[in-house]
C-alpha atoms as a PDB file:
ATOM      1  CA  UNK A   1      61.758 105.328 225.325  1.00  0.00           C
ATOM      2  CA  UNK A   2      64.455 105.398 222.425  1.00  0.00           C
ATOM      3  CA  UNK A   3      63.810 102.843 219.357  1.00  0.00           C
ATOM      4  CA  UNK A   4      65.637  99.535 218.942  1.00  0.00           C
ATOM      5  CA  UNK A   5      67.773 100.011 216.142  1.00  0.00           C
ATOM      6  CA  UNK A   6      67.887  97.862 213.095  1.00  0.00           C
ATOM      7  CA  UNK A   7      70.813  96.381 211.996  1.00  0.00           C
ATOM      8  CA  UNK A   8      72.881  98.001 209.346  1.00  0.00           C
ATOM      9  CA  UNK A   9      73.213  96.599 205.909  1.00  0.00           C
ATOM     10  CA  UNK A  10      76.806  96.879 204.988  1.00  0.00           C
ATOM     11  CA  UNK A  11      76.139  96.373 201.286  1.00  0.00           C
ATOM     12  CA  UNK A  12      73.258  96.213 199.065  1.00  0.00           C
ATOM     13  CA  UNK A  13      72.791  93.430 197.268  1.00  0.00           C
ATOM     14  CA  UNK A  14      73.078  93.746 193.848  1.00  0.00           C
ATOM     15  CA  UNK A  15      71.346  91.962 190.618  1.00  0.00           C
ATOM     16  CA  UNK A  16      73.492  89.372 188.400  1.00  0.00           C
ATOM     17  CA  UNK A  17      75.231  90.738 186.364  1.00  0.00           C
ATOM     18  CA  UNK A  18      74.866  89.554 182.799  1.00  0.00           C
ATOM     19  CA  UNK A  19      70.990  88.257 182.907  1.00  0.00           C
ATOM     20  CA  UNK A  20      70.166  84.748 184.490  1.00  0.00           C
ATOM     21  CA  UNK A  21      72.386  82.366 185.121  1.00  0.00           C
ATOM     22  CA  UNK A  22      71.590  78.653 183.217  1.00  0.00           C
ATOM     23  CA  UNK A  23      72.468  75.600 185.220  1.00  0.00           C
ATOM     24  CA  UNK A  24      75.338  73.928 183.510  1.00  0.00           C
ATOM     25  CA  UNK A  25      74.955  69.513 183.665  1.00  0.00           C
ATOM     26  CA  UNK A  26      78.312  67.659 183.379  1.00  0.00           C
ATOM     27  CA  UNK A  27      78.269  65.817 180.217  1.00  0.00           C
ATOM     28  CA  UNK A  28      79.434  62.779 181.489  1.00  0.00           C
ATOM     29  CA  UNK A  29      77.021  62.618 184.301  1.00  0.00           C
ATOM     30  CA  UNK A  30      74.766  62.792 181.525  1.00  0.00           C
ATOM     31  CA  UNK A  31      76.141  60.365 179.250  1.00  0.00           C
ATOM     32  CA  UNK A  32      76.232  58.310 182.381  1.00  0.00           C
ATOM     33  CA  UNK A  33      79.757  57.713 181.700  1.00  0.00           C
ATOM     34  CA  UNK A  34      82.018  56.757 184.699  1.00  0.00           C
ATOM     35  CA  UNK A  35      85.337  56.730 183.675  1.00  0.00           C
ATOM     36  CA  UNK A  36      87.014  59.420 181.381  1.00  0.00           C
ATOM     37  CA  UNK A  37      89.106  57.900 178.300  1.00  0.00           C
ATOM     38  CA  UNK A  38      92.602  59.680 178.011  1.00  0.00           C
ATOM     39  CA  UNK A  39      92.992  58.291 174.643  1.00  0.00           C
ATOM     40  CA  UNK A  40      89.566  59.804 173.168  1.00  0.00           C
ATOM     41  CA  UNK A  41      91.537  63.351 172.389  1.00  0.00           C
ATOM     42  CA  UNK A  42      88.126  64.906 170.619  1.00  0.00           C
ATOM     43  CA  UNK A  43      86.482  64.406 173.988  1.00  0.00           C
ATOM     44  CA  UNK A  44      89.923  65.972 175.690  1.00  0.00           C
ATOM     45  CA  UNK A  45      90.198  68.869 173.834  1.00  0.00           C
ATOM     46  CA  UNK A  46      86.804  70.610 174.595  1.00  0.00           C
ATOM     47  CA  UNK A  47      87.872  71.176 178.275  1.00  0.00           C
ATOM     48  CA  UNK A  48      91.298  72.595 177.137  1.00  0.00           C
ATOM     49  CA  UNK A  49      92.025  76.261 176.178  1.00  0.00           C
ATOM     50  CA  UNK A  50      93.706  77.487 173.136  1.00  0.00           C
ATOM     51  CA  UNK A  51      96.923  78.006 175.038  1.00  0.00           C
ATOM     52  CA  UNK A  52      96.870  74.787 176.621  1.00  0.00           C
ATOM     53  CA  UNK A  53      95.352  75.207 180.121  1.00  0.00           C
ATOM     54  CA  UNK A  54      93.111  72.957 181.877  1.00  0.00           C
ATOM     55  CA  UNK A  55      90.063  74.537 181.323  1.00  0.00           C
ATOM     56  CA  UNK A  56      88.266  75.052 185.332  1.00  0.00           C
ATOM     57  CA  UNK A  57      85.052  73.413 186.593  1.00  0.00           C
ATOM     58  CA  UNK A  58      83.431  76.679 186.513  1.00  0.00           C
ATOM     59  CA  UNK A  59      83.891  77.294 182.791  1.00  0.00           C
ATOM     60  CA  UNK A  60      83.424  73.710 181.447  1.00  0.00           C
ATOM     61  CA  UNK A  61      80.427  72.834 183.704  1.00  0.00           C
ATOM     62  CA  UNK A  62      81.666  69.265 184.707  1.00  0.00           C
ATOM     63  CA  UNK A  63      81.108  68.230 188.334  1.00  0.00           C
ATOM     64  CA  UNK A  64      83.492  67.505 191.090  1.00  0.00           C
ATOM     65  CA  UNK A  65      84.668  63.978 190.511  1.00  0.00           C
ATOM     66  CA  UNK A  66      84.507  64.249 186.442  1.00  0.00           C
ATOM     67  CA  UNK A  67      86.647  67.439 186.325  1.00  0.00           C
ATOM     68  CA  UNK A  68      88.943  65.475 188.691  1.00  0.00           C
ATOM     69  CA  UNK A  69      89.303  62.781 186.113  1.00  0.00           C
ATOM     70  CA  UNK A  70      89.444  64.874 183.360  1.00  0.00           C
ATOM     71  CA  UNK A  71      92.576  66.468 184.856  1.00  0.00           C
ATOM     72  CA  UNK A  72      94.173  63.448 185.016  1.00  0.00           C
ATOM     73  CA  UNK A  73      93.136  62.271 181.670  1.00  0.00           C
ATOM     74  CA  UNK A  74      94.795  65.116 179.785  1.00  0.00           C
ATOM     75  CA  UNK A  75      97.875  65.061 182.087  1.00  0.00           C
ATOM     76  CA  UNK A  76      97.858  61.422 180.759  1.00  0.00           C
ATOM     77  CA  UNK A  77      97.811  62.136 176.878  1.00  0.00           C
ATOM     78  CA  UNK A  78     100.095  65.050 177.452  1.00  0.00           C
ATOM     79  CA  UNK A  79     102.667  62.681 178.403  1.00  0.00           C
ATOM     80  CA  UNK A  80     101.719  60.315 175.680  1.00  0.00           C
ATOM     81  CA  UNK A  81     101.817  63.383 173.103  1.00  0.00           C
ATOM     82  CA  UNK A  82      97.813  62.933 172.015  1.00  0.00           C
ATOM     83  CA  UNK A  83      97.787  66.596 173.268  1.00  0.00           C
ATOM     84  CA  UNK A  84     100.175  69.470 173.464  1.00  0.00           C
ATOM     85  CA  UNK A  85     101.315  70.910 176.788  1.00  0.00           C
ATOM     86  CA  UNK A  86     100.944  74.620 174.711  1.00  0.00           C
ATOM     87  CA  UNK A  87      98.962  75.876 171.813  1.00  0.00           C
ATOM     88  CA  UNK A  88     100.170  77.191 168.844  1.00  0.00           C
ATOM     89  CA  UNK A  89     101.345  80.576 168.684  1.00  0.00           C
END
């Protein structure tokens, strides 16, 4: 009588690249801050990039609703020139 056969692994799985990842807190979960300011610029300008983009969720380590109102927030003093829509070249 033949063997049941295993099931295939397709891929092997592979170790992290770049050592162990660090769990990244929002800061303004812990600041227990609810609303972001769009007129505090110093606060603004550590989520954008040096060419002007909306730093992602990933990168910056805010959460969900924070990064959602951080967005907005720097739309907001974009249009009331606090912050550039591009860096400098």
């Amino acid at each position: 009588m033949p063997k049941p056969k295993e099931k295939e692994q397709r891929g092997r799985k592979r170790p992290p690249m770049g050592g162990p990842q660090r769990k990244r807190n929002c800061y303004f979960c812990k600041d227990k801050i609810d609303e972001v300011d769009w007129k505090n610029i110093n606060q603004l300008r550590r989520y954008i990039s040096e060419k002007g983009k909306i730093r992602s969720r990933r990168i910056t380590g805010a959460c969900r609703r924070h990064q959602n109102q951080v967005s907005v927030a720097v739309k907001r003093a974009r249009e009331m020139a606090l912050l550039p829509y591009v860096g400098e070249r």
